[in-house]
PDB file of N, CA and C in Angstrom:
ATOM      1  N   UNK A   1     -62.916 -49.644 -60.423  1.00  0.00           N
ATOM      2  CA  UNK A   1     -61.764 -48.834 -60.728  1.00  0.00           C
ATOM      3  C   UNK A   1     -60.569 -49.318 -59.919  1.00  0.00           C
ATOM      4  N   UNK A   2     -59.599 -49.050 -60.745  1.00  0.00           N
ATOM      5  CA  UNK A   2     -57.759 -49.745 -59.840  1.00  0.00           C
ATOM      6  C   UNK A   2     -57.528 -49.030 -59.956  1.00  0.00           C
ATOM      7  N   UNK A   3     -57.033 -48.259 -58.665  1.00  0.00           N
ATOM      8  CA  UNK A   3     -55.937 -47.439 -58.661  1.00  0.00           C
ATOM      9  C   UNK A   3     -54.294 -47.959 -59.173  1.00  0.00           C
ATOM     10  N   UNK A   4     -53.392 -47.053 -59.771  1.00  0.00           N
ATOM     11  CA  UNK A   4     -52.046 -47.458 -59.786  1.00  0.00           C
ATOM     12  C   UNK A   4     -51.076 -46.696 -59.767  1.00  0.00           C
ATOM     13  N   UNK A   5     -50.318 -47.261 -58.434  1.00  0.00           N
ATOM     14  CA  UNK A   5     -49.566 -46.276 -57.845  1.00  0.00           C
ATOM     15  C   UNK A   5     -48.100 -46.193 -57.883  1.00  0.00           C
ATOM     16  N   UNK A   6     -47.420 -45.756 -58.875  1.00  0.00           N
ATOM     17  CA  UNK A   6     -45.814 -45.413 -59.170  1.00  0.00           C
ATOM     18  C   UNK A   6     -45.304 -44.413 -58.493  1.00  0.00           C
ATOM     19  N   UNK A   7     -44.210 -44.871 -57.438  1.00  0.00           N
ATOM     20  CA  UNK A   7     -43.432 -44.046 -57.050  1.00  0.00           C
ATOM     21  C   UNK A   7     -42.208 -43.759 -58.055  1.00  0.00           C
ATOM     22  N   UNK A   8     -41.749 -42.806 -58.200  1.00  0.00           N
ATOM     23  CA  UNK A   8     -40.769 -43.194 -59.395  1.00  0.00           C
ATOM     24  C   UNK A   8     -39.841 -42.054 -58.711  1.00  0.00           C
ATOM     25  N   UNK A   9     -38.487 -42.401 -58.888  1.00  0.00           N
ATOM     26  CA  UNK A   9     -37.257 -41.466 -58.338  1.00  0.00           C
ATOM     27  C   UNK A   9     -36.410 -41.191 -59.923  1.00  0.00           C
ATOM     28  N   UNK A  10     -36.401 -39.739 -59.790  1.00  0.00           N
ATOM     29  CA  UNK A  10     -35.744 -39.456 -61.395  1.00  0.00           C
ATOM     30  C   UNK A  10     -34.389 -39.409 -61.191  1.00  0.00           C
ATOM     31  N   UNK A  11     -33.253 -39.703 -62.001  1.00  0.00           N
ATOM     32  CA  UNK A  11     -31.353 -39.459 -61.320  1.00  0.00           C
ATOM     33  C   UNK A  11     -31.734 -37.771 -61.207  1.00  0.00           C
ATOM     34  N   UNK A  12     -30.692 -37.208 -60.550  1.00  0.00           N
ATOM     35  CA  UNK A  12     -30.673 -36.294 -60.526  1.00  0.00           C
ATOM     36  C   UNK A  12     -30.271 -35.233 -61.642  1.00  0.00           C
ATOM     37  N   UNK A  13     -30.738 -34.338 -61.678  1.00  0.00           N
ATOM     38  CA  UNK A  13     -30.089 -33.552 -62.921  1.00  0.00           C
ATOM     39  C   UNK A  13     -31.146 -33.562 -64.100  1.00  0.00           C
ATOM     40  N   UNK A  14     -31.444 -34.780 -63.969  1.00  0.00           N
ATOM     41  CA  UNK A  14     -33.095 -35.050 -65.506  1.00  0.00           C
ATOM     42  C   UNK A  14     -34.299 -34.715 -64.533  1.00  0.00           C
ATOM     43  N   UNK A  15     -34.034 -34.183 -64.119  1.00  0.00           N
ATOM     44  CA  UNK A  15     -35.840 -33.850 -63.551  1.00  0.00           C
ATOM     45  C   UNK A  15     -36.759 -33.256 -64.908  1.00  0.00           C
ATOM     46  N   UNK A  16     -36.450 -32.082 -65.516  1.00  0.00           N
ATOM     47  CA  UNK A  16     -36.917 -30.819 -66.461  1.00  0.00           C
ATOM     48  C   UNK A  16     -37.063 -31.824 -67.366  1.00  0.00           C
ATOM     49  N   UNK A  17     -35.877 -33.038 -68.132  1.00  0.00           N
ATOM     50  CA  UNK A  17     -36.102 -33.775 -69.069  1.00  0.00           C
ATOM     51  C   UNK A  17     -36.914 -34.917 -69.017  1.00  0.00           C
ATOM     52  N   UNK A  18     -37.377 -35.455 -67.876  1.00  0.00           N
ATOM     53  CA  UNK A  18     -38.406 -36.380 -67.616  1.00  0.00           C
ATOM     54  C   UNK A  18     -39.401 -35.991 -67.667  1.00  0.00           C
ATOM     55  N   UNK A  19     -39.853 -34.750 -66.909  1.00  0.00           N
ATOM     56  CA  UNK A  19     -40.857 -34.044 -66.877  1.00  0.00           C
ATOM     57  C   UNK A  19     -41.502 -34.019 -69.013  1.00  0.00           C
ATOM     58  N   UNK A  20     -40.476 -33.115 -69.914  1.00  0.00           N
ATOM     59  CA  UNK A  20     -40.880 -33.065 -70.809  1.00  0.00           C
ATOM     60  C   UNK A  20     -41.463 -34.786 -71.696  1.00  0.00           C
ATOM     61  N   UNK A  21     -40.162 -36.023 -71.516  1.00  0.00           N
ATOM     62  CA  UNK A  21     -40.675 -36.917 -71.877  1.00  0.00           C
ATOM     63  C   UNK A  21     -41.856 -37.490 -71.509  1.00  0.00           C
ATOM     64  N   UNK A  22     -42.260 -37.119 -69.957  1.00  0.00           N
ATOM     65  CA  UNK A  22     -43.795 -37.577 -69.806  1.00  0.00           C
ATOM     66  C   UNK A  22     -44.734 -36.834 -70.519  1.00  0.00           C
ATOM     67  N   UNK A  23     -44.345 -35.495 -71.058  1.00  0.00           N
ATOM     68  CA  UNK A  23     -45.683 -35.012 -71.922  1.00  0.00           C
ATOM     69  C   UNK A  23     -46.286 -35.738 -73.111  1.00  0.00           C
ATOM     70  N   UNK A  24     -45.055 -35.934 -73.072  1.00  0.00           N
ATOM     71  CA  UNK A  24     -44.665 -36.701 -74.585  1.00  0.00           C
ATOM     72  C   UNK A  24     -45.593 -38.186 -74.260  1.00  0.00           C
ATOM     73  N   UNK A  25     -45.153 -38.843 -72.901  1.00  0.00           N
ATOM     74  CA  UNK A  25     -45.666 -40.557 -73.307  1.00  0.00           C
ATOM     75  C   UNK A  25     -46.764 -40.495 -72.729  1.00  0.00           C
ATOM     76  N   UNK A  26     -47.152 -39.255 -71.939  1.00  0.00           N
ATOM     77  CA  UNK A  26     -49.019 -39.567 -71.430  1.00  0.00           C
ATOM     78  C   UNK A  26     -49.995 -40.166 -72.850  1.00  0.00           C
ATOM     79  N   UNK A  27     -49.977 -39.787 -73.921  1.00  0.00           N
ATOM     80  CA  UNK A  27     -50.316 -39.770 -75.141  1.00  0.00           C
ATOM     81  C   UNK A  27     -50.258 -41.425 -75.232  1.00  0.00           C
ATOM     82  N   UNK A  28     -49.992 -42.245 -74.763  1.00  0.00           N
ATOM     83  CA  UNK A  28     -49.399 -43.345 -74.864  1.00  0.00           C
ATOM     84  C   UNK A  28     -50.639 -44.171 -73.875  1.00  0.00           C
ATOM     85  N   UNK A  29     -50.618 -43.619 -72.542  1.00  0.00           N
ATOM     86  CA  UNK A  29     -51.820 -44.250 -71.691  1.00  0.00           C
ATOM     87  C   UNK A  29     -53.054 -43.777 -71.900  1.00  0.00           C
ATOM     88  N   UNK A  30     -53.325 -42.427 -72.813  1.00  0.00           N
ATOM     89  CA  UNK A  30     -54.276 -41.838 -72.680  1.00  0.00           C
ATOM     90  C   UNK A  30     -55.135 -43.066 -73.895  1.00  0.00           C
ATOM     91  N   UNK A  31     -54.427 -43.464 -74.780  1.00  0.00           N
ATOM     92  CA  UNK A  31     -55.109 -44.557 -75.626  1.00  0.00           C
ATOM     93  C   UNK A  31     -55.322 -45.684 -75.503  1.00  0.00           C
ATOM     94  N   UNK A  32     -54.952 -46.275 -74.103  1.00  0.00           N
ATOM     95  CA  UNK A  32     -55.343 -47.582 -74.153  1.00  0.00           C
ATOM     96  C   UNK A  32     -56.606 -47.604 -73.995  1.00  0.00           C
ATOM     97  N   UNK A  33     -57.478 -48.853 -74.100  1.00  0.00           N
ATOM     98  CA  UNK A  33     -58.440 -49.540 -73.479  1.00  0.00           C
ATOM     99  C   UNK A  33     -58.275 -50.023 -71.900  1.00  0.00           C
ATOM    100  N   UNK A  34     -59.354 -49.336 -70.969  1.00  0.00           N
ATOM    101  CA  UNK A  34     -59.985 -49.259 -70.194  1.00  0.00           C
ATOM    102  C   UNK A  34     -58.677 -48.121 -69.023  1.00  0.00           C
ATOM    103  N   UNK A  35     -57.979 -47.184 -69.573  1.00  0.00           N
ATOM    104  CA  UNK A  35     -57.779 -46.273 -68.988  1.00  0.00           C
ATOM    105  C   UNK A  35     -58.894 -45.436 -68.624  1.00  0.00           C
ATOM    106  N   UNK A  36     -58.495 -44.512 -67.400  1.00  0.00           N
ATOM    107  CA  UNK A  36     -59.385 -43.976 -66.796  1.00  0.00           C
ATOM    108  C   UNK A  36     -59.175 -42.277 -66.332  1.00  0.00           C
ATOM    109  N   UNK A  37     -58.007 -42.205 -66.457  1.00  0.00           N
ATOM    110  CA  UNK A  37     -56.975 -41.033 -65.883  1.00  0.00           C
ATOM    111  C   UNK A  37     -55.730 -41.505 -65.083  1.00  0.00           C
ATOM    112  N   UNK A  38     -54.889 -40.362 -64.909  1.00  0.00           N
ATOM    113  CA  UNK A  38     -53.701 -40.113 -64.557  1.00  0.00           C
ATOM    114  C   UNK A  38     -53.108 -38.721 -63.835  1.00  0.00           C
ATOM    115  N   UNK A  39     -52.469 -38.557 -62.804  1.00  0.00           N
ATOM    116  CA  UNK A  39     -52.070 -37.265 -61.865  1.00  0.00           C
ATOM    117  C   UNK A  39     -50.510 -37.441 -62.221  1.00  0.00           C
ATOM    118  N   UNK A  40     -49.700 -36.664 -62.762  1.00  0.00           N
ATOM    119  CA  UNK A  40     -48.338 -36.807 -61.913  1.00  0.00           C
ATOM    120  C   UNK A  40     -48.117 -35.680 -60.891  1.00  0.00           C
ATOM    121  N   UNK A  41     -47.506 -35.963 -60.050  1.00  0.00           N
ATOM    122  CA  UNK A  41     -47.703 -35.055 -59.060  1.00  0.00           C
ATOM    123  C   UNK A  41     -45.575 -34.899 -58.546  1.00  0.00           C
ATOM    124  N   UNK A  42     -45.091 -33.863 -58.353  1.00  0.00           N
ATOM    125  CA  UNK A  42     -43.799 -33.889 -57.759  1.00  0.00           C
ATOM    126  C   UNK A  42     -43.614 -33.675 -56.481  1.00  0.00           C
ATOM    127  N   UNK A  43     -42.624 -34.473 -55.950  1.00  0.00           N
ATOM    128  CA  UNK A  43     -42.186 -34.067 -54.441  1.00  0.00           C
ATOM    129  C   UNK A  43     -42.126 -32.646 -54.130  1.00  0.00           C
ATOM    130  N   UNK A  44     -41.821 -31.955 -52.998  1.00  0.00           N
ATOM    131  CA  UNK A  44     -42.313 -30.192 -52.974  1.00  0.00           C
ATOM    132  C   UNK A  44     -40.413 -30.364 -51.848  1.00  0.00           C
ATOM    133  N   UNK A  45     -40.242 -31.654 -50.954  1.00  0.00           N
ATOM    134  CA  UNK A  45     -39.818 -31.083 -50.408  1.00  0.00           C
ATOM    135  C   UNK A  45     -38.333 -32.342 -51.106  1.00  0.00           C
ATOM    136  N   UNK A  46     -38.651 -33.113 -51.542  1.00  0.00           N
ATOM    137  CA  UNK A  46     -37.316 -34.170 -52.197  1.00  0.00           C
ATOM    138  C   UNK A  46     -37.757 -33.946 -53.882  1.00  0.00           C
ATOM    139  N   UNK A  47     -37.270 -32.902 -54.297  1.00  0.00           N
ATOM    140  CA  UNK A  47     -37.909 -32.899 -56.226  1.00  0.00           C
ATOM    141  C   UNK A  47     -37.180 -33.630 -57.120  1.00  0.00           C
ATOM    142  N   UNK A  48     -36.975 -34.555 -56.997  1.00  0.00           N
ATOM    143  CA  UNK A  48     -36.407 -36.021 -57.532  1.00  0.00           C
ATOM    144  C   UNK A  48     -37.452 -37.070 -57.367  1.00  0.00           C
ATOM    145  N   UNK A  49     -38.622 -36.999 -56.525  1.00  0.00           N
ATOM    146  CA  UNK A  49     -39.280 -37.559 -56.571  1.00  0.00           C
ATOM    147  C   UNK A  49     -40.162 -37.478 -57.164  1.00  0.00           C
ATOM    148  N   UNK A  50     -41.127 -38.473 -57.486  1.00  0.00           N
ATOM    149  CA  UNK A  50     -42.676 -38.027 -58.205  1.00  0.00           C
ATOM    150  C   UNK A  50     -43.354 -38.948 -57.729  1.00  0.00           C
ATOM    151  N   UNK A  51     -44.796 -38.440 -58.078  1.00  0.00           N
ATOM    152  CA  UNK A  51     -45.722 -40.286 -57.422  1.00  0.00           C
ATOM    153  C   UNK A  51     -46.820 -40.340 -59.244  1.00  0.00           C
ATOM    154  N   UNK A  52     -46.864 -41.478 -59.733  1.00  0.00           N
ATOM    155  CA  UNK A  52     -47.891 -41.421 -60.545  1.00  0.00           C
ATOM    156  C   UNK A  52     -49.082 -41.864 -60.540  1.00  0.00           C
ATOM    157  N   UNK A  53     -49.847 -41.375 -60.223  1.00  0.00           N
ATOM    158  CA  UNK A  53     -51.272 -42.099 -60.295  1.00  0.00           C
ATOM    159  C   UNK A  53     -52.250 -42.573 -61.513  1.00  0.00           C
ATOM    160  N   UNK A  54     -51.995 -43.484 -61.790  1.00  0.00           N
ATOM    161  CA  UNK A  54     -53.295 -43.997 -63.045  1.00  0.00           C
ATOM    162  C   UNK A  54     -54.251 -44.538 -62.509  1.00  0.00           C
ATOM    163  N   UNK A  55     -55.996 -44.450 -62.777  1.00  0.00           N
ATOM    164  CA  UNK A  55     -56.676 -45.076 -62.527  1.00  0.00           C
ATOM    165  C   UNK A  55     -56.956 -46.188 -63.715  1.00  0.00           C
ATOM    166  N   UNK A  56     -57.039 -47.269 -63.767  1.00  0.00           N
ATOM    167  CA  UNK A  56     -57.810 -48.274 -65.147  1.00  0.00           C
ATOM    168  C   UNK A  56     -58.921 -49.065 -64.333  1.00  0.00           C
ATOM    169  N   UNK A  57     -60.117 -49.469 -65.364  1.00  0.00           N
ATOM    170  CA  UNK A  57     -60.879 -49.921 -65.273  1.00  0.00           C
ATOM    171  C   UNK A  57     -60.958 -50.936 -64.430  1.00  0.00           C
ATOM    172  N   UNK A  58     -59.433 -51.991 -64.875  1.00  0.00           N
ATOM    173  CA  UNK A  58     -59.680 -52.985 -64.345  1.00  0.00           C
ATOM    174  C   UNK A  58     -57.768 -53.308 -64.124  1.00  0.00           C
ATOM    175  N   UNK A  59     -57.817 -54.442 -63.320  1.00  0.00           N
ATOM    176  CA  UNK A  59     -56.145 -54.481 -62.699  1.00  0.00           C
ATOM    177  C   UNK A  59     -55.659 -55.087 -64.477  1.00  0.00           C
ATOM    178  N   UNK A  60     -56.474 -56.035 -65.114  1.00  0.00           N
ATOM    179  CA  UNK A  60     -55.632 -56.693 -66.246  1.00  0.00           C
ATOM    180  C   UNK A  60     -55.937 -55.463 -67.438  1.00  0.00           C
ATOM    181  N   UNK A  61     -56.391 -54.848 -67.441  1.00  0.00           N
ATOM    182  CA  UNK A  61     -56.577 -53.139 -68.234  1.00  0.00           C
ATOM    183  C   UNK A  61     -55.267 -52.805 -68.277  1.00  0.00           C
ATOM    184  N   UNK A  62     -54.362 -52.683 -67.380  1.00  0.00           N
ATOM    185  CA  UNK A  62     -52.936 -52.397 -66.966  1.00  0.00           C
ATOM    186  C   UNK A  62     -51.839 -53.243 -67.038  1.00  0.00           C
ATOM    187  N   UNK A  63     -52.599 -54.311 -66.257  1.00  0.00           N
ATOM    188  CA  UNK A  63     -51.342 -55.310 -66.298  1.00  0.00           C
ATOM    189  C   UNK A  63     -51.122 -56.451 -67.733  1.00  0.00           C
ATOM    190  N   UNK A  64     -52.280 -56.837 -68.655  1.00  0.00           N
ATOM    191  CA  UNK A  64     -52.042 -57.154 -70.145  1.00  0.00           C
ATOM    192  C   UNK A  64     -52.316 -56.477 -71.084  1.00  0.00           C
ATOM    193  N   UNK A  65     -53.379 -55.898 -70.991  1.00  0.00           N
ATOM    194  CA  UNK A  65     -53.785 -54.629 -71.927  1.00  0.00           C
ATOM    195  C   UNK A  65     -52.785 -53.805 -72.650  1.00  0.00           C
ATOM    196  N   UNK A  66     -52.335 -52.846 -71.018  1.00  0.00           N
ATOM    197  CA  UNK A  66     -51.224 -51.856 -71.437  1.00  0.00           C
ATOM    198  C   UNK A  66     -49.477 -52.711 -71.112  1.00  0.00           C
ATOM    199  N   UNK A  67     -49.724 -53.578 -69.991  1.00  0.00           N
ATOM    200  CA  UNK A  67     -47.840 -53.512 -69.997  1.00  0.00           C
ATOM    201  C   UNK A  67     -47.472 -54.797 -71.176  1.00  0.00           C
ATOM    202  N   UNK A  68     -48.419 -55.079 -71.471  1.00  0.00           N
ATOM    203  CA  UNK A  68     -48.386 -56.436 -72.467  1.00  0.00           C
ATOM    204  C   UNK A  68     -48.451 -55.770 -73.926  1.00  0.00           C
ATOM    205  N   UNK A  69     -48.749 -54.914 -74.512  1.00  0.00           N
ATOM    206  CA  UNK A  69     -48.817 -54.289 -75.677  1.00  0.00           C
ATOM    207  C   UNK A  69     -47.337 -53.468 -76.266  1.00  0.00           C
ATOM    208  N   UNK A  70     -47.423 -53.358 -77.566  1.00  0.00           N
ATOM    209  CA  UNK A  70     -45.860 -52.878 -78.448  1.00  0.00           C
ATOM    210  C   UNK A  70     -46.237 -51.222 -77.481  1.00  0.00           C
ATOM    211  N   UNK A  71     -47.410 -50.390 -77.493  1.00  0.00           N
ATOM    212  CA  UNK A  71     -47.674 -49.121 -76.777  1.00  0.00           C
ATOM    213  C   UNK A  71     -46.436 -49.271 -75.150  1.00  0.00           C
ATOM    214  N   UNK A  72     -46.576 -50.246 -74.695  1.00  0.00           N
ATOM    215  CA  UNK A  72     -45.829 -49.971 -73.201  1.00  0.00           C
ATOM    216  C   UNK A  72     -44.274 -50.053 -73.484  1.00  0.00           C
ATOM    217  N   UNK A  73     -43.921 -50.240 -75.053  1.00  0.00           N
ATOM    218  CA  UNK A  73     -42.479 -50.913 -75.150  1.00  0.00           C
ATOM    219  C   UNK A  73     -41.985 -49.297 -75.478  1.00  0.00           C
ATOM    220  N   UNK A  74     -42.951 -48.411 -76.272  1.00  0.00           N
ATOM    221  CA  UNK A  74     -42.678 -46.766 -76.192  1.00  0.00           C
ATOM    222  C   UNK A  74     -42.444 -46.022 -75.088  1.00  0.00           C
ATOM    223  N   UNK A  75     -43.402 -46.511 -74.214  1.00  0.00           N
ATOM    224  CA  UNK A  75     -43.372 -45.831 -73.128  1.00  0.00           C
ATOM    225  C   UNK A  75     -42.204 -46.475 -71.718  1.00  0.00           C
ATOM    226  N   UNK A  76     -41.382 -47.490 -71.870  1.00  0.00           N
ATOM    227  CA  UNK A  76     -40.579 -48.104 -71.417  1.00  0.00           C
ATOM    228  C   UNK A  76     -39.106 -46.655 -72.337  1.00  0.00           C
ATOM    229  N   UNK A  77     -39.379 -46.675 -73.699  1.00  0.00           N
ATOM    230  CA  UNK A  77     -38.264 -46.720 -73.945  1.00  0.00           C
ATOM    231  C   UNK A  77     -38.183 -44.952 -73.687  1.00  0.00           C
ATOM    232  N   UNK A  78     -39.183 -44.022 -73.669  1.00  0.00           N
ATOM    233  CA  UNK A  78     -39.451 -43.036 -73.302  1.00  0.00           C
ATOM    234  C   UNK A  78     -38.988 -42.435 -71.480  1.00  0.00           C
ATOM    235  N   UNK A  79     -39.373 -43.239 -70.964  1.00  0.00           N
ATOM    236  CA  UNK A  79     -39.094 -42.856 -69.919  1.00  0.00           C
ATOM    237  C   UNK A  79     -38.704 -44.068 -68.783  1.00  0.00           C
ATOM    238  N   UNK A  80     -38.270 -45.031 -69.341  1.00  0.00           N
ATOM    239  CA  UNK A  80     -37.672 -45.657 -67.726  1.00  0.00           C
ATOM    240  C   UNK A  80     -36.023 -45.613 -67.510  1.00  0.00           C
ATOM    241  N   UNK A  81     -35.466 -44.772 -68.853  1.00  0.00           N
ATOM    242  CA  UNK A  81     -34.057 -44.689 -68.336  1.00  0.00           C
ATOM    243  C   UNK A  81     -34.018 -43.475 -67.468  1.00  0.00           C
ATOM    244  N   UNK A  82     -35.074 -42.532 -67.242  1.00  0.00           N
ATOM    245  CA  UNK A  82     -34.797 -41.862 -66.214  1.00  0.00           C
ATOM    246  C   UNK A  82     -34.726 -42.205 -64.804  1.00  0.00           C
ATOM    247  N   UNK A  83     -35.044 -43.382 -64.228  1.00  0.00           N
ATOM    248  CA  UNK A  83     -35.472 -43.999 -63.078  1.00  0.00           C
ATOM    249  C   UNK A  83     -34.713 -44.375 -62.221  1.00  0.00           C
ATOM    250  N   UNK A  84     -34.030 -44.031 -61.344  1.00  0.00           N
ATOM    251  CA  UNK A  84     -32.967 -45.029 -60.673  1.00  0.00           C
ATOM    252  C   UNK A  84     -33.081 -44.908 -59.139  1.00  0.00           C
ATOM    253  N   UNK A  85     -33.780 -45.947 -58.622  1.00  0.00           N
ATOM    254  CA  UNK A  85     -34.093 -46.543 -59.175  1.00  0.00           C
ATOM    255  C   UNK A  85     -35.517 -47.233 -59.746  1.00  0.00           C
ATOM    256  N   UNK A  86     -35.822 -48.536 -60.711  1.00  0.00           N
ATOM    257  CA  UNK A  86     -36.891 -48.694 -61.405  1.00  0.00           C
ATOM    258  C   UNK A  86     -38.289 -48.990 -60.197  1.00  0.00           C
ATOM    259  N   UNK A  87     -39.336 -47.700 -60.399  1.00  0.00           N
ATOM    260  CA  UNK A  87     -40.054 -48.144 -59.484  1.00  0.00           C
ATOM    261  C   UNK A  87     -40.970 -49.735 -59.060  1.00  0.00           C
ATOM    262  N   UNK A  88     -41.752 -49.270 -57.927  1.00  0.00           N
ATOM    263  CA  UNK A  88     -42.243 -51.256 -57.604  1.00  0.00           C
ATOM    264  C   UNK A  88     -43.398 -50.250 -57.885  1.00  0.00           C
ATOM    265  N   UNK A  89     -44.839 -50.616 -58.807  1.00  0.00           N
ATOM    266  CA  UNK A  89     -45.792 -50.296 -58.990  1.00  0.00           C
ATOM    267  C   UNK A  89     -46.658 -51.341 -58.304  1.00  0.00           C
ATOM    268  N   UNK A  90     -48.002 -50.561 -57.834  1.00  0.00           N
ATOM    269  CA  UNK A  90     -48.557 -51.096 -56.577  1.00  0.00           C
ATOM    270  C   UNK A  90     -50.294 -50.956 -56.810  1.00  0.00           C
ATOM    271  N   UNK A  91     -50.862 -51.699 -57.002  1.00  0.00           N
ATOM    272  CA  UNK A  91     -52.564 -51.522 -57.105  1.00  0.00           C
ATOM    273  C   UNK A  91     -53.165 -51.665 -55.950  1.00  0.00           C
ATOM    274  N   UNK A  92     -54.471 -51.120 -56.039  1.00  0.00           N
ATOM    275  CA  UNK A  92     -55.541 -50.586 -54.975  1.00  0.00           C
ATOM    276  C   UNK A  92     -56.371 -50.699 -55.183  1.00  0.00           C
ATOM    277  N   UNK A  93     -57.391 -51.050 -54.097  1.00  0.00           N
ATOM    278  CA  UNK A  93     -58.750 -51.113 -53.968  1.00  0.00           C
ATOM    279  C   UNK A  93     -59.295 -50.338 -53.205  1.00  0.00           C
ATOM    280  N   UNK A  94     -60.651 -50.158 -52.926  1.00  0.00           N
ATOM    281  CA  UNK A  94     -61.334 -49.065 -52.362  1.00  0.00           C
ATOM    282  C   UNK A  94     -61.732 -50.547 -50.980  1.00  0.00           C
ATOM    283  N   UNK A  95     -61.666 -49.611 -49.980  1.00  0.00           N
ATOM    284  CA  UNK A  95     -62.459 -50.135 -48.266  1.00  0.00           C
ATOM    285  C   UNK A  95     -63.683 -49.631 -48.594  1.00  0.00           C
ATOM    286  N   UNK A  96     -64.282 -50.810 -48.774  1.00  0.00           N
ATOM    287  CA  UNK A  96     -66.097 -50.255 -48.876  1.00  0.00           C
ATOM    288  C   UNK A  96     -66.329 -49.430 -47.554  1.00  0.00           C
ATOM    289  N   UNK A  97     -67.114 -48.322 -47.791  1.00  0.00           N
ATOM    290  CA  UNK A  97     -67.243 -47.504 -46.552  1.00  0.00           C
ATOM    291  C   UNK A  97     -66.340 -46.552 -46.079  1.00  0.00           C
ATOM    292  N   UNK A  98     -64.993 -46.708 -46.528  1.00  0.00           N
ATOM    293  CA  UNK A  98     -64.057 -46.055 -45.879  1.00  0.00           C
ATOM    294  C   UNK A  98     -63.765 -44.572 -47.064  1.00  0.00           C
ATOM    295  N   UNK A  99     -63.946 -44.264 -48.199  1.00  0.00           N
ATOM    296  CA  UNK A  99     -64.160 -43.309 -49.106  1.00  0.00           C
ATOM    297  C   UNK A  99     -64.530 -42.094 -48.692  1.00  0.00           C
ATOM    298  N   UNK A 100     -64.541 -41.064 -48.125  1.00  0.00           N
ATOM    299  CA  UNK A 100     -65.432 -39.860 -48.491  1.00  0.00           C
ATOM    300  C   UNK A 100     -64.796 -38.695 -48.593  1.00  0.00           C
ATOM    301  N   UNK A 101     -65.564 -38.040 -49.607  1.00  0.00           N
ATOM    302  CA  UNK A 101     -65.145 -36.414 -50.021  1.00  0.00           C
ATOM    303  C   UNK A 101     -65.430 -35.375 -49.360  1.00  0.00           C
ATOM    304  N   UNK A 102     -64.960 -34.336 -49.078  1.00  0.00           N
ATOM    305  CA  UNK A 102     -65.745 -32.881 -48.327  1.00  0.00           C
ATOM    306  C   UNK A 102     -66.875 -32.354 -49.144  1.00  0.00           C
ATOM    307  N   UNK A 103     -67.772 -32.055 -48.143  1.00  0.00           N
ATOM    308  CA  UNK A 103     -69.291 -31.485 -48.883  1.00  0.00           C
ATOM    309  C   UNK A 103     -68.814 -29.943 -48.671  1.00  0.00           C
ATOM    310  N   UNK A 104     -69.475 -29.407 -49.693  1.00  0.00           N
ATOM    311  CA  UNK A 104     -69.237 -27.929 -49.397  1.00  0.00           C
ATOM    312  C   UNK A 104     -69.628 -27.093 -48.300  1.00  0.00           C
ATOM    313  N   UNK A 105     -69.174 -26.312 -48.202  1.00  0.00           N
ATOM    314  CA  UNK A 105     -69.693 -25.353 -46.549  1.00  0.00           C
ATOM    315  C   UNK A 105     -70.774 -25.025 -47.138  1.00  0.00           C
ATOM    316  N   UNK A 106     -71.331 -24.872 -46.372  1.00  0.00           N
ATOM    317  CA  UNK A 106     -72.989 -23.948 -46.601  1.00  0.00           C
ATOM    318  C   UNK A 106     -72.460 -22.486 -46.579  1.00  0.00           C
ATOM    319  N   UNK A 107     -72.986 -21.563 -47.523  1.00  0.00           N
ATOM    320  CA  UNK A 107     -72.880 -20.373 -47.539  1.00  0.00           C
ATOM    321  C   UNK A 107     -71.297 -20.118 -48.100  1.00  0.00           C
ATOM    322  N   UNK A 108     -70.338 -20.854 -48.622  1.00  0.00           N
ATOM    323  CA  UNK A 108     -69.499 -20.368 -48.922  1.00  0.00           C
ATOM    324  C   UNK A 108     -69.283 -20.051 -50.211  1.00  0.00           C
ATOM    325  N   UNK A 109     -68.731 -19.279 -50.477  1.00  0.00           N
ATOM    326  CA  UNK A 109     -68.622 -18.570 -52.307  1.00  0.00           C
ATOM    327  C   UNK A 109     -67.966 -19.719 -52.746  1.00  0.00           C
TER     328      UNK A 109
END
């Protein structure tokens, strides 16, 4: 699994309208081949910001698959005029060993 990590800064003022166009272009990653999921998540304390997280299968899943396909030229034209500016998207790997989740408390509801 690749993580992929978009910081993306919206101009100000389109926050509400970016927000709606991403409903709109998730529909767009949710069909490629070897997608995996996606978070958008907003800044709490700068709300111009956002971070996007996609996971894909594999780094070329993303990088020819999806940014190489007529699908990424929708989703370009959907949402990167909100951007200013255009984010640097950034992939990830896992530190073998370094991973772990919280186990549940014992006894807790």
């Amino acid at each position: 699994m690749i993580p992929e990590v978009a910081p993306l800064q919206v101009k100000a003022g389109q926050e509400s309208q970016f927000e709606l166009a991403f409903l709109q272009a998730q529909r767009i990653i949710l069909s490629m081949s070897g997608y995996l999921s996606h978070d958008l998540q907003r800044c709490i304390e700068r709300p111009r910001e956002y971070i996007l997280l996609v996971t894909w299968q594999t780094l070329d899943d993303h990088e020819v698959g999806f940014r190489q396909s007529a699908e990424y030229q929708e989703w370009k034209r959907l949402l990167h005029h909100f951007y200013e500016p255009l984010p640097v998207v950034l992939h990830y790997q896992a530190v073998r060993g370094a991973s772990l989740t919280s186990a549940p408390i014992e006894g807790a509801a």
